[in-house]
Protein backbone atom coordinates (compact mmCIF):
# COMPACT_ATOMS: atom_id res chain seq x y z
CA UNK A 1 -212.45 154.82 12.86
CA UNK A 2 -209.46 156.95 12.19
CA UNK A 3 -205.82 155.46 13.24
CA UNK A 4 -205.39 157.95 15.96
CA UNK A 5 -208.90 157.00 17.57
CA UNK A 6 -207.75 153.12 17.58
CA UNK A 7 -207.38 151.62 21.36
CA UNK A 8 -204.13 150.31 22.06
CA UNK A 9 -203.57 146.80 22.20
CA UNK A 10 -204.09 146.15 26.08
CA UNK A 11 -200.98 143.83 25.70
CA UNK A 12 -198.68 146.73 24.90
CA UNK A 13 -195.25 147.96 26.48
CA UNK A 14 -193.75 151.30 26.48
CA UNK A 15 -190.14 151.27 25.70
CA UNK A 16 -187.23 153.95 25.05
CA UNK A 17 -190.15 156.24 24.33
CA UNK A 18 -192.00 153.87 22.10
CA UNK A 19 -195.05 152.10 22.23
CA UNK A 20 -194.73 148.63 21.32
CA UNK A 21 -198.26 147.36 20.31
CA UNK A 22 -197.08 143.46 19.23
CA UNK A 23 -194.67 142.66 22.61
CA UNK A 24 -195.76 138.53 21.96
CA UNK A 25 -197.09 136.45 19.00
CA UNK A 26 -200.63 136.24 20.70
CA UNK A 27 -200.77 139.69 20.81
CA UNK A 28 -200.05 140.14 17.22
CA UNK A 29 -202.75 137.08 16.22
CA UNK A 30 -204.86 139.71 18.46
CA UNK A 31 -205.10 142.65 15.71
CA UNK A 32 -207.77 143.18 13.71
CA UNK A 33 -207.13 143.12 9.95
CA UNK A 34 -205.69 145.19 8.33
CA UNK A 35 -202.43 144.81 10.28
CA UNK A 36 -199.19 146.88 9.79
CA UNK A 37 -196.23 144.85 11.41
CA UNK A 38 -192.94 146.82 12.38
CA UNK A 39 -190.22 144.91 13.62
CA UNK A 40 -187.93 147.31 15.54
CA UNK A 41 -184.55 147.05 16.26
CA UNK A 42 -182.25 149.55 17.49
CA UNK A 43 -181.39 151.14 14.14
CA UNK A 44 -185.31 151.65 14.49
CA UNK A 45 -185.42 153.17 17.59
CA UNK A 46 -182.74 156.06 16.91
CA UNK A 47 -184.52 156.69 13.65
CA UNK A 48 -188.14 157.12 15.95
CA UNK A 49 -186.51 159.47 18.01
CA UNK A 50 -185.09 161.52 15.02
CA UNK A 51 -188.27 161.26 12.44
CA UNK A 52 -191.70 162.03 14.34
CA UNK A 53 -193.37 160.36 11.35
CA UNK A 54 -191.48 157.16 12.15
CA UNK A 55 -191.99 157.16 15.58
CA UNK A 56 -195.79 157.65 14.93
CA UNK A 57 -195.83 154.55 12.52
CA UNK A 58 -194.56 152.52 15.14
CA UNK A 59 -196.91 153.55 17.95
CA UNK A 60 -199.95 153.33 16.15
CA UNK A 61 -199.21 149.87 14.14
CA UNK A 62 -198.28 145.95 15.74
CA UNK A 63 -194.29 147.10 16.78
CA UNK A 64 -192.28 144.32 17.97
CA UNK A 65 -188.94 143.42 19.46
CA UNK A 66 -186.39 142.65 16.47
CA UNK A 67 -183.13 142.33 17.90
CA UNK A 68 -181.45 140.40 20.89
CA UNK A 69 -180.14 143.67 22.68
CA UNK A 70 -182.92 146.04 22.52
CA UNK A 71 -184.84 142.34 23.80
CA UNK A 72 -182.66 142.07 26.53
CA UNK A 73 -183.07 145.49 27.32
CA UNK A 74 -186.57 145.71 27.22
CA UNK A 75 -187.01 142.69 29.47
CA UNK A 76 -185.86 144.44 32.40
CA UNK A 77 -186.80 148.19 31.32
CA UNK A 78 -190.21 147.93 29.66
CA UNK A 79 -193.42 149.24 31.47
CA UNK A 80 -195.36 147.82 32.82
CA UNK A 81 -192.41 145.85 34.47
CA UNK A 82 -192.92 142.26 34.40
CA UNK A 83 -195.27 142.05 31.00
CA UNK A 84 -194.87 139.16 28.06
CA UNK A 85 -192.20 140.21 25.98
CA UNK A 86 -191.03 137.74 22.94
CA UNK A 87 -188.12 138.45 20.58
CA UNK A 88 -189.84 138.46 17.22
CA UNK A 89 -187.96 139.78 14.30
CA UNK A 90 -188.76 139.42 10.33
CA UNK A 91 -186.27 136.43 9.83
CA UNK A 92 -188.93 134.61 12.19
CA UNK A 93 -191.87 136.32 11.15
CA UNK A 94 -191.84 135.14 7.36
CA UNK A 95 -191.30 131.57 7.56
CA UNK A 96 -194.15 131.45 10.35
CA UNK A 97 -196.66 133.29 8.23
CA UNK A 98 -195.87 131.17 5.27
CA UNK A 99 -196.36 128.23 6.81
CA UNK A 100 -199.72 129.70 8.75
CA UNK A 101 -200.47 130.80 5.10
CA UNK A 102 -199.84 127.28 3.66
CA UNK A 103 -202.39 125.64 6.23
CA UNK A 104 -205.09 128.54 5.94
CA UNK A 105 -204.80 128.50 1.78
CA UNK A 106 -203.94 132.70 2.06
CA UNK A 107 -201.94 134.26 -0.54
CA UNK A 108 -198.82 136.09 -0.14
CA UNK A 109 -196.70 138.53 -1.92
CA UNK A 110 -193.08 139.59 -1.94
CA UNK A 111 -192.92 143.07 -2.60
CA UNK A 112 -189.01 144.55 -2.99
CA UNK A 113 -185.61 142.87 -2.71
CA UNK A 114 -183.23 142.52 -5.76
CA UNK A 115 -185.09 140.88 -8.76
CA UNK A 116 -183.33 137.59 -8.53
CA UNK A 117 -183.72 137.23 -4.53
CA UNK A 118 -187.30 138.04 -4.80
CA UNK A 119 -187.67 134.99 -7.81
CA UNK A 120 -185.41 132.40 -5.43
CA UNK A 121 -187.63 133.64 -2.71
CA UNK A 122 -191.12 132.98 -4.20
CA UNK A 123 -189.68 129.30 -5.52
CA UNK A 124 -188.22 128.85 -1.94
CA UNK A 125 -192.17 129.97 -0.50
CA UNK A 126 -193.71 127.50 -3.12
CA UNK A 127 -191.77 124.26 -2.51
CA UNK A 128 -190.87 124.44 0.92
CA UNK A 129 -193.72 125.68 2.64
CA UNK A 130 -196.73 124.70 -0.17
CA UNK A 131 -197.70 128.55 -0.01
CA UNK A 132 -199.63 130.26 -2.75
CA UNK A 133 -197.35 133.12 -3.60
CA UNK A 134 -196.73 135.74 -6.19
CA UNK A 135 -193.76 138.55 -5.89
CA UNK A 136 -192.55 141.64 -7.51
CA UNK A 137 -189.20 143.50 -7.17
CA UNK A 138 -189.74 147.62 -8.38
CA UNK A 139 -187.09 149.12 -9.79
CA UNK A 140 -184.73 150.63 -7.00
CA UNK A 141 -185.97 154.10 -6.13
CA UNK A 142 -185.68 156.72 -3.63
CA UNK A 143 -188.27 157.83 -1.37
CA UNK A 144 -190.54 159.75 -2.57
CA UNK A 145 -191.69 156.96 -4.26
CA UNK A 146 -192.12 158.46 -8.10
CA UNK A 147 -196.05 157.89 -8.53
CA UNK A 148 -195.16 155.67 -11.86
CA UNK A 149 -193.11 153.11 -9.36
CA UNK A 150 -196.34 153.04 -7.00
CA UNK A 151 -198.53 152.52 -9.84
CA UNK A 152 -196.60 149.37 -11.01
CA UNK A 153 -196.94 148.26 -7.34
CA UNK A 154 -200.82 148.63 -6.86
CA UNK A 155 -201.09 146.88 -10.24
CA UNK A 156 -199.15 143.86 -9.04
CA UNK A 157 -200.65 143.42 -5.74
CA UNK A 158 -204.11 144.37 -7.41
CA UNK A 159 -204.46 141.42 -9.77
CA UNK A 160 -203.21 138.86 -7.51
CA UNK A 161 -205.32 140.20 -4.26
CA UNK A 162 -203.16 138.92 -1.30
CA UNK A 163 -203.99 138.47 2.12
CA UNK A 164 -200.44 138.96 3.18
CA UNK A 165 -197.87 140.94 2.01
CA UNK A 166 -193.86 140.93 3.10
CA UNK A 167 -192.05 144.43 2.19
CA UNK A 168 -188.73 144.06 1.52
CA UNK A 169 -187.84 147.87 0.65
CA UNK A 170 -185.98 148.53 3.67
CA UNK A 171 -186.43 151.05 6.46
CA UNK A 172 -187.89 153.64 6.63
CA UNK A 173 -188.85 153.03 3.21
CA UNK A 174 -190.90 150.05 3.89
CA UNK A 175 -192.65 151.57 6.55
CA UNK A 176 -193.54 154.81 4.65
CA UNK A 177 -194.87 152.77 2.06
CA UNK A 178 -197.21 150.46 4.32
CA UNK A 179 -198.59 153.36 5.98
CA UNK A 180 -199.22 155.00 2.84
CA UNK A 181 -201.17 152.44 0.88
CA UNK A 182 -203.13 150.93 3.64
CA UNK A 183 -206.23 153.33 2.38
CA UNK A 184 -206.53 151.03 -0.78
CA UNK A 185 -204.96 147.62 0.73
CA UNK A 186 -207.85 147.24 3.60
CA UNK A 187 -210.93 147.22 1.05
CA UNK A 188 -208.49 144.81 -0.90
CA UNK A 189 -208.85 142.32 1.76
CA UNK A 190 -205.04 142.35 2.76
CA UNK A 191 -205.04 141.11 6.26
CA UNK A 192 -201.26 141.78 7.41
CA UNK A 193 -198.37 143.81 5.87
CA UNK A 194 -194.97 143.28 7.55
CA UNK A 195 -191.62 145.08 6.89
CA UNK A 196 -189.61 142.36 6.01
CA UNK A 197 -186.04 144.63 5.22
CA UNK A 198 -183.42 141.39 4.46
CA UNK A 199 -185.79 138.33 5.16
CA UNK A 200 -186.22 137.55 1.55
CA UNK A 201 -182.82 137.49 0.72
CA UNK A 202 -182.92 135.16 3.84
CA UNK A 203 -185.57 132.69 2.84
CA UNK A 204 -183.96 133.02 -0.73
CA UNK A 205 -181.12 131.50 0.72
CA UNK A 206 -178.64 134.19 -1.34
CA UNK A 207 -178.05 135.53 2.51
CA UNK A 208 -177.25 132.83 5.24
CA UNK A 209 -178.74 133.85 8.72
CA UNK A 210 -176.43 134.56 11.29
CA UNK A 211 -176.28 130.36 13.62
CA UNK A 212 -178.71 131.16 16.08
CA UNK A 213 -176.08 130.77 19.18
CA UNK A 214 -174.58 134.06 16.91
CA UNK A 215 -178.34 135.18 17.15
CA UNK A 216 -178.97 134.47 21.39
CA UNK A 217 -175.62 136.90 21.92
CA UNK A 218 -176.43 139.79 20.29
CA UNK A 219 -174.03 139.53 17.61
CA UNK A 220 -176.14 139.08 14.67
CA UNK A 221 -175.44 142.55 13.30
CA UNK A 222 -171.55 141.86 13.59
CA UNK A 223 -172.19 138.34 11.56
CA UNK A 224 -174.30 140.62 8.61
CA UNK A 225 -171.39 142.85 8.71
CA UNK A 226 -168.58 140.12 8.45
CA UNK A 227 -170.81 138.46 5.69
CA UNK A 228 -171.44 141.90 3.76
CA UNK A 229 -168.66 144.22 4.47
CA UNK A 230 -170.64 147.34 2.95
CA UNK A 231 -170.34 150.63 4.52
CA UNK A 232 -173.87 151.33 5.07
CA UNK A 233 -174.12 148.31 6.99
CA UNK A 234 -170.95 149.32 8.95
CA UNK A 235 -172.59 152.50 9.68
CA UNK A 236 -175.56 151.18 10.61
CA UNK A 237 -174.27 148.82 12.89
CA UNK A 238 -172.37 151.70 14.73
CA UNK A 239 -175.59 153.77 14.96
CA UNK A 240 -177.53 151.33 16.62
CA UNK A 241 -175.53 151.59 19.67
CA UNK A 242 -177.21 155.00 20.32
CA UNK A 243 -180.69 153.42 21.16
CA UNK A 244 -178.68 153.35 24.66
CA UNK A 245 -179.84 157.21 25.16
CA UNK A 246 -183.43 156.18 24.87
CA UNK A 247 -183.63 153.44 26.78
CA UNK A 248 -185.00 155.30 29.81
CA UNK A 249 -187.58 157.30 28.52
């Protein structure tokens, strides 16, 4: 069956123009392998409505609600009005899945973040959760990916044969990359890729997370900012406030 013949998930909200297929954890568990996770936050939605390719990954694939505003939002804009809705972003995701992983005896592996985060981050996956994990950080490139850098990818992922895989290569990057290789990564017997963006660093613990009373008021972006002063996070954080023009659509 082709991904544009696929039913959507009858669980599924429509918000600021998107569809989100993966509103609630159930309805993620619901998806048949091999499933494409996209955690969208508001950076994420003004990047839909400005790349149709983007946009289309995110309708098609398990979207969910990353972020407390666009959460908040949604709770009170989504159609149809009153569905489930559940905040789910990456920095929950990944230590659910590795413990899920841990009990089921699946293998996972950490594609992307910096070399040494993605190390920490496997040792972290190993001795706090009991997961069976392997990782692999590719040399930082720009998208295109050069077909050399998606060679040494397939190889990796290839001779260890994971059921799960977290992609840390950040957005839209991540995302172009999922949708890309899911041709090969379904007869490999992957069962759920998930863009991950900074979760690694995260569970690496290079990154603390934002307290989670920072998380319930929206300010998590602020914290990141205050914690990494980088322009491109600056700039992101800026941008995201023009999801606010989508909301009613």
């Amino acid at each position: 069956m082709d991904r544009t013949d696929r039913p959507v998930n009858p669980s599924s909200v429509r918000f600021a123009g998107l569809t989100f297929q993966g509103p609630t954890r159930a309805s993620i568990a619901a998806f048949p392998p091999l499933t494409l996770v996209i955690t969208v936050n508001a950076d994420f939605i003004v990047t839909a409505h400005e790349d149709p390719r983007f946009a289309r990954i995110i309708n098609e694939n398990c979207a969910t609600f990353d972020g407390q505003i666009p959460f908040a939002v949604a709770r009170r804009l989504a159609r149809p009005r009153g569905a489930a809705i559940e905040k789910i972003s990456g920095s929950d995701l990944v230590p659910e899945l590795l413990a899920e992983a841990a009990r089921t005896g699946r293998k996972v592996f950490l594609l992307g973040a910096t070399p040494e985060a993605n190390t920490a981050a496997v040792q972290v996956a190993r001795e706090r959760f009991g997961a069976d994990v392997e990782g692999f950080s590719p040399p930082l490139a720009a998208y295109p990916f050069p077909e050399d850098w998606r060679r040494q990818c397939r190889a990796r992922i290839e001779a260890y044969r994971p059921d799960y895989i977290f992609v840390a290569l950040g957005a839209p990057k991540q995302e172009f990359w999922m949708d890309e290789e899911r041709a090969w990564l379904e007869p490999l017997g992957v069962r759920l890729c998930i863009g991950c963006g900074g979760s690694l660093d995260f569970l690496s613990g290079r990154i603390k997370r934002a307290p989670v009373w920072i998380q319930k008021i929206g300010l998590e972006g602020v914290y990141r900012v205050l914690a990494q002063p980088q322009w491109f996070r600056i700039k992101r954080l800026l941008r995201s406030f023009l999801m606010f023009k989508y909301i009613f659509r």
